[in-house]
Structures are given as C-alpha cells and as structure tokens.
PDB file of N, CA and C in Angstrom:
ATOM      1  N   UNK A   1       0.844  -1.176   0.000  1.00  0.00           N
ATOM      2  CA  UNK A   1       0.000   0.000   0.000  1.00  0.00           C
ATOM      3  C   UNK A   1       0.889   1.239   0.000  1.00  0.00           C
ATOM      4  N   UNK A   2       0.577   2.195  -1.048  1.00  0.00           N
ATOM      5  CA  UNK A   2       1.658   3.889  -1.252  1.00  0.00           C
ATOM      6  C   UNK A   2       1.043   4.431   0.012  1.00  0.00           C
ATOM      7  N   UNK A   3       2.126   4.798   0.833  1.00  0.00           N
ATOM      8  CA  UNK A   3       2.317   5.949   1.872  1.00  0.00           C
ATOM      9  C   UNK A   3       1.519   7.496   1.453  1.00  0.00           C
ATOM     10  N   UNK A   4       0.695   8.311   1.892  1.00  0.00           N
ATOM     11  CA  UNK A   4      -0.092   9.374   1.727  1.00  0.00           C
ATOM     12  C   UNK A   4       1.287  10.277   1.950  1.00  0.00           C
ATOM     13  N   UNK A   5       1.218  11.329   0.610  1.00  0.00           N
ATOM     14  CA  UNK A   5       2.672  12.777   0.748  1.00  0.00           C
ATOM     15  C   UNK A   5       2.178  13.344   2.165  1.00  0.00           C
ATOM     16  N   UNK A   6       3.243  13.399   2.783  1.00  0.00           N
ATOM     17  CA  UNK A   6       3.110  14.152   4.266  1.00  0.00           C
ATOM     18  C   UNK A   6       3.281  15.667   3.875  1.00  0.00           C
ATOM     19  N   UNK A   7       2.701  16.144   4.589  1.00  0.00           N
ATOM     20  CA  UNK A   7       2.235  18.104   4.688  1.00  0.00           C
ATOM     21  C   UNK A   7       3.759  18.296   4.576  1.00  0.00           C
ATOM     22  N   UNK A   8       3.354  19.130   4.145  1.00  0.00           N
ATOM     23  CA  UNK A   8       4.855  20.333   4.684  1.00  0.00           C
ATOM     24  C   UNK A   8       4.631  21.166   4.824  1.00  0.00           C
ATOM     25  N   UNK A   9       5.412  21.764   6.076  1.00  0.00           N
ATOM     26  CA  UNK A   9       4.661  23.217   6.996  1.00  0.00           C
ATOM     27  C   UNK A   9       6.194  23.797   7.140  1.00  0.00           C
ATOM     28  N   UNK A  10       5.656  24.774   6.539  1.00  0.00           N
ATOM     29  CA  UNK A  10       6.787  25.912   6.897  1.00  0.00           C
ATOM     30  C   UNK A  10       7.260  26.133   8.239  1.00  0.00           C
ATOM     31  N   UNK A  11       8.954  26.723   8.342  1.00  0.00           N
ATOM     32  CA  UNK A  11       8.344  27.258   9.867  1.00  0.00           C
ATOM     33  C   UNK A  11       8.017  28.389  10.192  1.00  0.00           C
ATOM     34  N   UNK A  12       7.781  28.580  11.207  1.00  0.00           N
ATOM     35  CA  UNK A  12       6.825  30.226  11.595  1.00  0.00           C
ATOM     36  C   UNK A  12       7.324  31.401  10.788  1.00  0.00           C
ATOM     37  N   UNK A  13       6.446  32.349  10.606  1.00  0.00           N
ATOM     38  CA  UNK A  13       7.499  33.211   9.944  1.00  0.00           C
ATOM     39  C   UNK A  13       7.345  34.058  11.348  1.00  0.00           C
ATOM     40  N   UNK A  14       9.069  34.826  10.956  1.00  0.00           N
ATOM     41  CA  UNK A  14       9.878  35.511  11.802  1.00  0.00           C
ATOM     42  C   UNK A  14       9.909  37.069  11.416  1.00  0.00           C
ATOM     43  N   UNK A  15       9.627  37.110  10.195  1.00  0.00           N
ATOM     44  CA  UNK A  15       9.632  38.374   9.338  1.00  0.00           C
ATOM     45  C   UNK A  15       8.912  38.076   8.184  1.00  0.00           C
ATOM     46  N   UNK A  16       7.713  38.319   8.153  1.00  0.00           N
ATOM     47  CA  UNK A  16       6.897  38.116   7.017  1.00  0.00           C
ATOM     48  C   UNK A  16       7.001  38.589   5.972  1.00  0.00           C
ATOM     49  N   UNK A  17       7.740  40.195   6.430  1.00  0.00           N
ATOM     50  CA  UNK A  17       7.464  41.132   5.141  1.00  0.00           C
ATOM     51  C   UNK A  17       8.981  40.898   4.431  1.00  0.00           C
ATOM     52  N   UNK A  18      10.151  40.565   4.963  1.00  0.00           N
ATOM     53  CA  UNK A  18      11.114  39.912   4.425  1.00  0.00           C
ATOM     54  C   UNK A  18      10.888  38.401   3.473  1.00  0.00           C
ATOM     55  N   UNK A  19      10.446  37.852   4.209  1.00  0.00           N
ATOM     56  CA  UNK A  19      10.390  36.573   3.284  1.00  0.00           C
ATOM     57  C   UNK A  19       9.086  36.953   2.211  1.00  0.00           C
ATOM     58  N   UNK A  20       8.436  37.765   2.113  1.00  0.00           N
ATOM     59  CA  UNK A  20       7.804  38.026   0.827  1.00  0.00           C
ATOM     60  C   UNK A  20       8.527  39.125  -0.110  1.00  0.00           C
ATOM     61  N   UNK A  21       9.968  39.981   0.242  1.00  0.00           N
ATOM     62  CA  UNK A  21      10.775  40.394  -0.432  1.00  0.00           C
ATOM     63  C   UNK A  21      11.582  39.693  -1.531  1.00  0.00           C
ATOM     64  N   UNK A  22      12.023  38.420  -0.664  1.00  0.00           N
ATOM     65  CA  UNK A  22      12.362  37.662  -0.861  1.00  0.00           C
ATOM     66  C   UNK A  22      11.628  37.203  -1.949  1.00  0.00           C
ATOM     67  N   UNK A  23      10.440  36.452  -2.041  1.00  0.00           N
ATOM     68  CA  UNK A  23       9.422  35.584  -2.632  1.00  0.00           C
ATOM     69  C   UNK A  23       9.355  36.649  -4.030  1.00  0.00           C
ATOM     70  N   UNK A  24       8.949  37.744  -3.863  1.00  0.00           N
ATOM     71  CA  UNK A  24       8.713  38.698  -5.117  1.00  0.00           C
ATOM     72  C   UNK A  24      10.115  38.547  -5.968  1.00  0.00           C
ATOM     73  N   UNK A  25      11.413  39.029  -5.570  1.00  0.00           N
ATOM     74  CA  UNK A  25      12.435  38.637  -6.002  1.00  0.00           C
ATOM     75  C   UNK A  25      12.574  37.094  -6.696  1.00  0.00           C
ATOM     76  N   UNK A  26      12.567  36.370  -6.080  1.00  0.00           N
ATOM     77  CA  UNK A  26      12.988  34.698  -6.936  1.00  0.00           C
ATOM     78  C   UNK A  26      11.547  34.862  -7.812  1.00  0.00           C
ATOM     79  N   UNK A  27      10.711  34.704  -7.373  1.00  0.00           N
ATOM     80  CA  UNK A  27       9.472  34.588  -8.621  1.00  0.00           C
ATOM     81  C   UNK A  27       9.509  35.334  -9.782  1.00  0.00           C
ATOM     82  N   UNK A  28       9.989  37.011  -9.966  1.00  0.00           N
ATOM     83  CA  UNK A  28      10.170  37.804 -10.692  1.00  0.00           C
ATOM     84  C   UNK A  28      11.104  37.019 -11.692  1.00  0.00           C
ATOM     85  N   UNK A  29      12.161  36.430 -11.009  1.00  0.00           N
ATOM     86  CA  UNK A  29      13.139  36.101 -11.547  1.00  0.00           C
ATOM     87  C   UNK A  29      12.936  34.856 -12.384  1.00  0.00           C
ATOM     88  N   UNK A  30      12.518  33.951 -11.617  1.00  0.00           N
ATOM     89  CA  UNK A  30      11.490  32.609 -12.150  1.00  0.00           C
ATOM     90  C   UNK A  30      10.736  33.126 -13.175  1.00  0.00           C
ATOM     91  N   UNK A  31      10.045  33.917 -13.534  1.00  0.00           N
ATOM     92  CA  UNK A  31       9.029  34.436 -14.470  1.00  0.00           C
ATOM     93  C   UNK A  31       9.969  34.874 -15.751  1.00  0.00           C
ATOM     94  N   UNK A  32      10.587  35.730 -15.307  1.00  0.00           N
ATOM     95  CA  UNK A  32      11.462  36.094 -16.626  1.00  0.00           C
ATOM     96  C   UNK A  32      12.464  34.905 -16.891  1.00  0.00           C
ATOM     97  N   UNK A  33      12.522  34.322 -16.215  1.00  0.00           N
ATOM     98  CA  UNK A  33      13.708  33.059 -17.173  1.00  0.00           C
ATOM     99  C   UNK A  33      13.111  31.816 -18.030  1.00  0.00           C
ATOM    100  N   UNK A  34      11.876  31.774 -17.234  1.00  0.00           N
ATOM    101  CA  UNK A  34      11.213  30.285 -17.663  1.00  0.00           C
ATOM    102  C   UNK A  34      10.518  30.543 -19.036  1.00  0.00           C
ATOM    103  N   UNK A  35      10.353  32.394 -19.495  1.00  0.00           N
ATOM    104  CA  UNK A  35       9.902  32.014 -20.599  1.00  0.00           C
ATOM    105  C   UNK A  35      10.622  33.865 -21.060  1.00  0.00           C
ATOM    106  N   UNK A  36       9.849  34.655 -21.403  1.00  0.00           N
ATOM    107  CA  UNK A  36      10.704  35.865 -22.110  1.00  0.00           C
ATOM    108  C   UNK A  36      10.107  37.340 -21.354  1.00  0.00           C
ATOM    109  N   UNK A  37      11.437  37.862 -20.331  1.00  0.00           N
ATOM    110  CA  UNK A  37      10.734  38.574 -19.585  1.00  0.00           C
ATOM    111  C   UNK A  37      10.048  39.829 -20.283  1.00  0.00           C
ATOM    112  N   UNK A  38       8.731  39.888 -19.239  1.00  0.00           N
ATOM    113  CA  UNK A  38       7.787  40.841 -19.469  1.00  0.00           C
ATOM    114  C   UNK A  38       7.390  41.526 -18.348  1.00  0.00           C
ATOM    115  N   UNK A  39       7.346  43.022 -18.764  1.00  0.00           N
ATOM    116  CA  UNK A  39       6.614  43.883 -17.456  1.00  0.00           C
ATOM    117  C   UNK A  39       6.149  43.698 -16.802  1.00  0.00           C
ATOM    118  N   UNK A  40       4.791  42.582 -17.537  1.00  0.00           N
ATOM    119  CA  UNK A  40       3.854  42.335 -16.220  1.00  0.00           C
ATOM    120  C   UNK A  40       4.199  41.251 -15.231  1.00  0.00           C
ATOM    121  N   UNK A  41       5.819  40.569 -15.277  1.00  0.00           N
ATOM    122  CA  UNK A  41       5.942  39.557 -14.481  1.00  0.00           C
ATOM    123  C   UNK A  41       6.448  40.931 -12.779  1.00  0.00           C
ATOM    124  N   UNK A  42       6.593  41.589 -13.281  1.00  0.00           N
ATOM    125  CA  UNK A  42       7.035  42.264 -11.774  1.00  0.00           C
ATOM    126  C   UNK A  42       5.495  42.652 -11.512  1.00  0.00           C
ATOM    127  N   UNK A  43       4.541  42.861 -11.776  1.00  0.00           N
ATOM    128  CA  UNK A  43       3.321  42.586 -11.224  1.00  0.00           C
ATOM    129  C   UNK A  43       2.786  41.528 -10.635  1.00  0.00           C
ATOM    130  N   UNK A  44       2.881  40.502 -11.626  1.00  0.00           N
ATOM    131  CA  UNK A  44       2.438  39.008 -11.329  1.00  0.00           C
ATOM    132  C   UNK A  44       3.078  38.861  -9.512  1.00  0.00           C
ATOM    133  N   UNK A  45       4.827  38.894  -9.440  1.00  0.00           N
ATOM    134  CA  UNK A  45       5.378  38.704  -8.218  1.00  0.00           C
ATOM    135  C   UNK A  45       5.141  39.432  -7.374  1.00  0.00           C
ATOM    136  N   UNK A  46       4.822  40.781  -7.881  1.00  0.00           N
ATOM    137  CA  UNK A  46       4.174  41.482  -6.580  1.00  0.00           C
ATOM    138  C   UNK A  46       2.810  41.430  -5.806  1.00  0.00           C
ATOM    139  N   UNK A  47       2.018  40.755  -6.494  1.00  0.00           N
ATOM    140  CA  UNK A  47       0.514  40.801  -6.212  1.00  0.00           C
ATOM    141  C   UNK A  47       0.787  39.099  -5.160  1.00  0.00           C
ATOM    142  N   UNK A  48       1.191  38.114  -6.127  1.00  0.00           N
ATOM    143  CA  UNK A  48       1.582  36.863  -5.422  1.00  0.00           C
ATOM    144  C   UNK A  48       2.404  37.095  -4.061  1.00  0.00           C
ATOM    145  N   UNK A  49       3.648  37.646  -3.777  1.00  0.00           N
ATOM    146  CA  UNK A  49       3.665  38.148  -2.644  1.00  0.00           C
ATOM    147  C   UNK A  49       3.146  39.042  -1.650  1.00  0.00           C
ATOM    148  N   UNK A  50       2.237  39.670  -1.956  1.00  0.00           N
ATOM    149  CA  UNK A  50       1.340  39.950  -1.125  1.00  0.00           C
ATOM    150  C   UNK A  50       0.308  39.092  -1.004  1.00  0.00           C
ATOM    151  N   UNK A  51      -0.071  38.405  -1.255  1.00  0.00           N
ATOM    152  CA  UNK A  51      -0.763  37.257  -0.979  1.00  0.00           C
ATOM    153  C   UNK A  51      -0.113  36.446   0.131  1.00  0.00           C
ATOM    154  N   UNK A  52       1.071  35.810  -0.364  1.00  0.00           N
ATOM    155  CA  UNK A  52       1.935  34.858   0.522  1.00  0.00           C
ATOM    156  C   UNK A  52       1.979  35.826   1.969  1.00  0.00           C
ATOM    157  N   UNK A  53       2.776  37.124   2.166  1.00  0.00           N
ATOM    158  CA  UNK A  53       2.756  37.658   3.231  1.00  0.00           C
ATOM    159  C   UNK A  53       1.372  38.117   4.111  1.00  0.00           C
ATOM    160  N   UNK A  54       0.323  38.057   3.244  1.00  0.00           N
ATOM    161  CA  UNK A  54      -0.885  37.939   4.222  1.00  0.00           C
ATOM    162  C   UNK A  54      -1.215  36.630   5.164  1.00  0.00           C
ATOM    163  N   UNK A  55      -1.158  35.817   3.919  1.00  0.00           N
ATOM    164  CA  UNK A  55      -1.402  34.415   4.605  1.00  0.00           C
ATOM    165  C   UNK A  55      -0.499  33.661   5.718  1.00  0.00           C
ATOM    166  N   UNK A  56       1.179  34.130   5.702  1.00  0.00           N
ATOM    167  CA  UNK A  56       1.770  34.008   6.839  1.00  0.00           C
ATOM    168  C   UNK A  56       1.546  34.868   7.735  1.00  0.00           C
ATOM    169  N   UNK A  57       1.159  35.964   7.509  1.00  0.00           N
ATOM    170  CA  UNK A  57       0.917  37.415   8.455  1.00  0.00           C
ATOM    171  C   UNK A  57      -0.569  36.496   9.785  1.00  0.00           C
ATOM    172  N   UNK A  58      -0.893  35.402   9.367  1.00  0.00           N
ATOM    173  CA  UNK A  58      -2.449  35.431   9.628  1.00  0.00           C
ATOM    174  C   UNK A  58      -2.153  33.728  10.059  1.00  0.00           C
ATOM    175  N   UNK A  59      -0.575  33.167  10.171  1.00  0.00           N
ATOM    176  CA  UNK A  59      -0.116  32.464  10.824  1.00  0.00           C
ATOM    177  C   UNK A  59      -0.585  30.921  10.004  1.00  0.00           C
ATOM    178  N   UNK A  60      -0.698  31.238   8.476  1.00  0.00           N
ATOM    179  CA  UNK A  60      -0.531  29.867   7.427  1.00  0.00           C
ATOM    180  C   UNK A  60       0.851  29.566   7.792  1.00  0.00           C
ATOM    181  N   UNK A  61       1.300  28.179   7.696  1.00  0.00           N
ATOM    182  CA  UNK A  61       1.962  28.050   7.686  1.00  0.00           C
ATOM    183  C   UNK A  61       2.245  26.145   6.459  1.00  0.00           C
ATOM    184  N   UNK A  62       1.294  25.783   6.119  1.00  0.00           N
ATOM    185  CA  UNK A  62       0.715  24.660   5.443  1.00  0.00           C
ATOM    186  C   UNK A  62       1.232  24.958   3.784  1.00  0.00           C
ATOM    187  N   UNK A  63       2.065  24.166   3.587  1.00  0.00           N
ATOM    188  CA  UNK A  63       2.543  24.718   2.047  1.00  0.00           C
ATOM    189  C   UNK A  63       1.194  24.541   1.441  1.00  0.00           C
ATOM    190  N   UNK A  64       0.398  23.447   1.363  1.00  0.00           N
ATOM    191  CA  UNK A  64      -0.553  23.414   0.587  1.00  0.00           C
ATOM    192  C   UNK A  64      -1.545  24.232   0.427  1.00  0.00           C
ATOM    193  N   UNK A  65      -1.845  24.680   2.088  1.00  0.00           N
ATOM    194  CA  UNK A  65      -2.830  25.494   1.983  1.00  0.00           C
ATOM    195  C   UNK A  65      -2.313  26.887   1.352  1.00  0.00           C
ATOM    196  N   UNK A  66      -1.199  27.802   1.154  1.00  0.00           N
ATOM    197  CA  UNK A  66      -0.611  28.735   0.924  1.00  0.00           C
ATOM    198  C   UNK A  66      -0.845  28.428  -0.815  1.00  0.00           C
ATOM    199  N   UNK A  67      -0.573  27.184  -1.104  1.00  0.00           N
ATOM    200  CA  UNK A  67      -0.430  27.105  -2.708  1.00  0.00           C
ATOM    201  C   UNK A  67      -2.148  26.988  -2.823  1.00  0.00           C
ATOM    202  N   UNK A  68      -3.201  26.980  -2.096  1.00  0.00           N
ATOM    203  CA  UNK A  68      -4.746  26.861  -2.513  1.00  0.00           C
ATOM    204  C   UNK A  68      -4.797  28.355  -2.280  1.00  0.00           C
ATOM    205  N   UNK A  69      -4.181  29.222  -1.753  1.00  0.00           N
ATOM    206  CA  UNK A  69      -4.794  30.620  -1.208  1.00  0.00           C
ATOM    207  C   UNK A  69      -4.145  31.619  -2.559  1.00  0.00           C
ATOM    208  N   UNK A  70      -3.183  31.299  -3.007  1.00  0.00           N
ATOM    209  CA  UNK A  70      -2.431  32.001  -4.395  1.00  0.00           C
ATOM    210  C   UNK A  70      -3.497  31.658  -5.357  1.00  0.00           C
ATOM    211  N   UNK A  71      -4.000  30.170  -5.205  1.00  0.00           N
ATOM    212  CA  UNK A  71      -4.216  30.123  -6.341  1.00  0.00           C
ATOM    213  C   UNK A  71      -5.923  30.678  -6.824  1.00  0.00           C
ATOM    214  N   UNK A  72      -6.633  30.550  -5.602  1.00  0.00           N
ATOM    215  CA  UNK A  72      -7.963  30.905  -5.094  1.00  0.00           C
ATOM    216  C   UNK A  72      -7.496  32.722  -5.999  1.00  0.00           C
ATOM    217  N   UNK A  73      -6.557  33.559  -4.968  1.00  0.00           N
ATOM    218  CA  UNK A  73      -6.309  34.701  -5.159  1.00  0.00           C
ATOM    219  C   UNK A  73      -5.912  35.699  -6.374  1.00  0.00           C
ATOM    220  N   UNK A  74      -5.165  34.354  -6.909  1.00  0.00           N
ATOM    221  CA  UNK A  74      -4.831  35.392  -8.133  1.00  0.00           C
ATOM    222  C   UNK A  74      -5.597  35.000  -9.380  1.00  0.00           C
ATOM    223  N   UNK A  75      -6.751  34.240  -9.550  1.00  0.00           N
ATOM    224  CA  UNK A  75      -7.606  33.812 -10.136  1.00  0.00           C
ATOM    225  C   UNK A  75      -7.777  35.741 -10.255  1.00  0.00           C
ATOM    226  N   UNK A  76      -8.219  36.379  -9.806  1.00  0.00           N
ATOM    227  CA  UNK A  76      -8.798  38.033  -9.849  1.00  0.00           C
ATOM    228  C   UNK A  76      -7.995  38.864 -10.462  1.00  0.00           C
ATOM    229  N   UNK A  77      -6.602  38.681 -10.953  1.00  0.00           N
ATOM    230  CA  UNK A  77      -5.277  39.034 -11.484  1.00  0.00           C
ATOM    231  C   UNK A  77      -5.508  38.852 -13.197  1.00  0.00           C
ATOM    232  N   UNK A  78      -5.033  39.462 -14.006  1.00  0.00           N
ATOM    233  CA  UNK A  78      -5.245  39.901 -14.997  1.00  0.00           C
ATOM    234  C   UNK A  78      -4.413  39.184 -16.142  1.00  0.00           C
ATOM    235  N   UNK A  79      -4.368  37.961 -16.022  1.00  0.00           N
ATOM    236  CA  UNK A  79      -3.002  37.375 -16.700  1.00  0.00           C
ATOM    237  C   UNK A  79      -3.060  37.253 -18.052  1.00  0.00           C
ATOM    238  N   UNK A  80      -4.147  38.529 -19.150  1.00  0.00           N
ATOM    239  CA  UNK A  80      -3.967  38.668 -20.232  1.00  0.00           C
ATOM    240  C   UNK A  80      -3.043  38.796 -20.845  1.00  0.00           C
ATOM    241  N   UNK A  81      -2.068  39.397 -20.027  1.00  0.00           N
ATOM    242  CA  UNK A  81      -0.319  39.406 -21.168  1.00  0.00           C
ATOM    243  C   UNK A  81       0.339  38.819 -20.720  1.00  0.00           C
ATOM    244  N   UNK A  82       0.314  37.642 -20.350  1.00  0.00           N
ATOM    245  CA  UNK A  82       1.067  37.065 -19.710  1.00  0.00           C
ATOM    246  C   UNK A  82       1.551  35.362 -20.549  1.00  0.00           C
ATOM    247  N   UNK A  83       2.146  34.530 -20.072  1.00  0.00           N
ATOM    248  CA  UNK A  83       2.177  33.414 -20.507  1.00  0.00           C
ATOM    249  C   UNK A  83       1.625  32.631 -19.716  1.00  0.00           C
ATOM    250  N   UNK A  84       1.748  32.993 -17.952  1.00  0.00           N
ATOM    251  CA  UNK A  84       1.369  32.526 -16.991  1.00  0.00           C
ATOM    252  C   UNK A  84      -0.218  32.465 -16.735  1.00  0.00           C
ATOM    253  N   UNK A  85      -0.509  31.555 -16.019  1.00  0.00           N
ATOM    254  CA  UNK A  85      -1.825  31.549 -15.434  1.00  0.00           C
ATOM    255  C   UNK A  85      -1.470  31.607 -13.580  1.00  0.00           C
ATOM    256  N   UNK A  86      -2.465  31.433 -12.891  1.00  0.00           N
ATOM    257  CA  UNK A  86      -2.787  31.496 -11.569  1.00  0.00           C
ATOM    258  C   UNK A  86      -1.789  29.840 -10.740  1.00  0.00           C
ATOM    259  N   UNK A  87      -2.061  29.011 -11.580  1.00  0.00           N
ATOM    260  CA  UNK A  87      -1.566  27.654 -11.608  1.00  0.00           C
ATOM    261  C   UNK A  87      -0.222  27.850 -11.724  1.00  0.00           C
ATOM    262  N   UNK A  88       0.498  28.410 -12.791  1.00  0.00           N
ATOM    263  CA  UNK A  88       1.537  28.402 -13.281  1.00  0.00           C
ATOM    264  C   UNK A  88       2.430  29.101 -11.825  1.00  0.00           C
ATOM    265  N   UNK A  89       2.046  30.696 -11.672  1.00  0.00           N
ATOM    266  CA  UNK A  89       2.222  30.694 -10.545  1.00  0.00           C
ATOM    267  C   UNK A  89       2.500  30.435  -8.999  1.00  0.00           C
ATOM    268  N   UNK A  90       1.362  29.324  -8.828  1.00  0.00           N
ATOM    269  CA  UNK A  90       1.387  28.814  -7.290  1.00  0.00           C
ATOM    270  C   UNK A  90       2.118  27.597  -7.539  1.00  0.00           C
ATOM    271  N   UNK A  91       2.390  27.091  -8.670  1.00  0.00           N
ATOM    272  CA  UNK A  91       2.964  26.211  -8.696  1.00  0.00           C
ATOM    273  C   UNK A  91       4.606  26.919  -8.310  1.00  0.00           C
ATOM    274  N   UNK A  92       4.923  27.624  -8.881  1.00  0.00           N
ATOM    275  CA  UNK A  92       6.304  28.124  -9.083  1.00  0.00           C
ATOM    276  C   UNK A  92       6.596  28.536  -7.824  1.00  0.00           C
ATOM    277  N   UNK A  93       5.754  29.234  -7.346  1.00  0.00           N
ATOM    278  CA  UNK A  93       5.706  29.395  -5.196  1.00  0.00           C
ATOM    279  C   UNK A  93       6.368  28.334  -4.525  1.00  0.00           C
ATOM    280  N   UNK A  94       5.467  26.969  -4.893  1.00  0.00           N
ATOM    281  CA  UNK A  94       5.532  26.001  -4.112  1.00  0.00           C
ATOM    282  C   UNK A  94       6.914  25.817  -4.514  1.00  0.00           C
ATOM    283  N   UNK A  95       7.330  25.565  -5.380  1.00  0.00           N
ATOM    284  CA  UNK A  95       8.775  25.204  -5.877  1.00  0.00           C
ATOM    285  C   UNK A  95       9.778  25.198  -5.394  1.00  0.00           C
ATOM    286  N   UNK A  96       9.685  27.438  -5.199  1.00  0.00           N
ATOM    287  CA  UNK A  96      10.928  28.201  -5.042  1.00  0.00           C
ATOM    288  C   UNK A  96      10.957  27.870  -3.067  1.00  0.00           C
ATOM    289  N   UNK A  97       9.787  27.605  -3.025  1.00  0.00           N
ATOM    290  CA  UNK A  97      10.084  27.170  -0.739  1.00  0.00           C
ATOM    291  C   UNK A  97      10.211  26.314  -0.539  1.00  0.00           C
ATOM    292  N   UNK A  98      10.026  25.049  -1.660  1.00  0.00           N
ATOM    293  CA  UNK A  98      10.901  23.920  -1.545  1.00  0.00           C
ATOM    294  C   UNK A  98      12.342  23.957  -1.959  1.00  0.00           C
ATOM    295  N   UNK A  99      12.642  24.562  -2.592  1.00  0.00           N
ATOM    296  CA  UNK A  99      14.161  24.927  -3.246  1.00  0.00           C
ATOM    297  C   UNK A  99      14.374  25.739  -1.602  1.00  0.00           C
ATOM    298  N   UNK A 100      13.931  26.449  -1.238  1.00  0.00           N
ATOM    299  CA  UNK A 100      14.818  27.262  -0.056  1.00  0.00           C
ATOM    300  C   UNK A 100      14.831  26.779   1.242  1.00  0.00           C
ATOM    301  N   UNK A 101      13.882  25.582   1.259  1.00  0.00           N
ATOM    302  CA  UNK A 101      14.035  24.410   2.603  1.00  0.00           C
ATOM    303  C   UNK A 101      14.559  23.348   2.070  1.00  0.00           C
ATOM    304  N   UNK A 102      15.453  23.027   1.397  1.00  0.00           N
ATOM    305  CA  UNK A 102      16.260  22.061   0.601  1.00  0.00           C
ATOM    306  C   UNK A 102      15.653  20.639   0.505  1.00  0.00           C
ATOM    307  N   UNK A 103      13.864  20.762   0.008  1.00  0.00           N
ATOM    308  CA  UNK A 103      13.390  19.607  -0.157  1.00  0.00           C
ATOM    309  C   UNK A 103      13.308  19.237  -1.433  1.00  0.00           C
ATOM    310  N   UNK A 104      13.921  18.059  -1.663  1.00  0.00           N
ATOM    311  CA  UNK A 104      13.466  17.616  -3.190  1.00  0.00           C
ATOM    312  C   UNK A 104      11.833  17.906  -3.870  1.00  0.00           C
ATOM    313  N   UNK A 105      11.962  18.440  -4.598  1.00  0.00           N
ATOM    314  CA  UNK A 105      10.286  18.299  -5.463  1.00  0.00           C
ATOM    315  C   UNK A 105       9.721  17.677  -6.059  1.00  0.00           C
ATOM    316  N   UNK A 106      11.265  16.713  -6.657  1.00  0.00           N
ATOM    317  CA  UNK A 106      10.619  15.207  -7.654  1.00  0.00           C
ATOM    318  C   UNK A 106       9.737  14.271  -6.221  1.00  0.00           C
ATOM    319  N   UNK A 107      10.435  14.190  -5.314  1.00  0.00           N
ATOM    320  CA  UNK A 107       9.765  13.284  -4.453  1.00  0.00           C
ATOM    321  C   UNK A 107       9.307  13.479  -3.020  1.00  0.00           C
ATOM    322  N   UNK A 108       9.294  14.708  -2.683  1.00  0.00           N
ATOM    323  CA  UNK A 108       9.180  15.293  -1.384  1.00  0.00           C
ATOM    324  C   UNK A 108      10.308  14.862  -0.668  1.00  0.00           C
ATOM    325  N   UNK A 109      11.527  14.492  -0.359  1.00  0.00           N
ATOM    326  CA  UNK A 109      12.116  14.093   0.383  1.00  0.00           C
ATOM    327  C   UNK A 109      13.594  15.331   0.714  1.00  0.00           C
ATOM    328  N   UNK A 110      13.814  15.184   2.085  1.00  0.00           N
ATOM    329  CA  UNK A 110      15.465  16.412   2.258  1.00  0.00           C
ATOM    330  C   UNK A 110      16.212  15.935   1.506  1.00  0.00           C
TER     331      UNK A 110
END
C-alpha cells in the first residue's frame, strides 16, 4: 500500500514582510527566465507576494494550503499578457520554498 505525501509546513514566519521580499524577487526572476521577460511579471510577483505575506501574516503556515490561497487569489489578477496563469504561478511558489528548505520536489524528500 503507497504511503499518503506528508504536509509540509513551513516554519513560523519571523519576518513576514522579508520573506515576501524575498518571494517577489525569486518569482520575478522565475518568471522572466522560464519564458521571455515581461513587465507584467514584476506585477504578477508582486501581487503573489502579497498574498503569501498575508497568509503568513495570519499564521498559514501549510505549504498546501498557501499554494490553494495564491491560487484561489490570483484567479482576480489579470493574466492577459502574460504566458502565466494562476496555476503556473502557485505552482512556481511552491517550488521556489521547496528549493529554499532544501526539499526535493521530484519526491518530497530532504
């Protein structure tokens, strides 16, 4: 019988509004590399980090639930010029905080 993926929970945030400095930065950056940067990706990262820093501000700490609250959220975001969707996005979230808690993403594992 396959084992159920165990949660992954951030830990507390310590500085919210830093680690969504942070988050706007790598995503911006993520956005313009993965395909051909555009203006509106420094929007895209800014609206998505404010999202992320609310939801830790308000003591999320549940990767999953953080990647349902981006994605709930930026559904309202304008991603007509974009390449990205809302998905594309929260996916790339989830990614870049697994890349910065040094968990594998192919398989959940440290």
């Amino acid at each position: 019988m396959t084992e159920p993926i165990q949660a992954i929970t951030l830990p507390p945030a310590q500085n919210p509004q830093q680690e969504g400095e942070w988050l706007k930065a790598a995503l911006h950056h993520w956005l313009d590399q993965e395909f051909l940067p555009e203006a509106v990706n420094q929007s895209i990262a800014e609206r998505a980090a404010q999202v992320f820093v609310r939801q830790r501000m308000e003591g999320e700490n549940d990767l999953g639930s953080l990647v349902i609250a981006l994605v709930t959220e930026m559904q309202g975001f304008d991603f007509s010029k974009s390449f990205y969707s809302e998905f594309a996005v929260a996916n790339a979230v989830s990614d870049l905080l697994l890349d910065s808690l040094g968990i594998d993403r192919c398989c959940g594992q440290a």
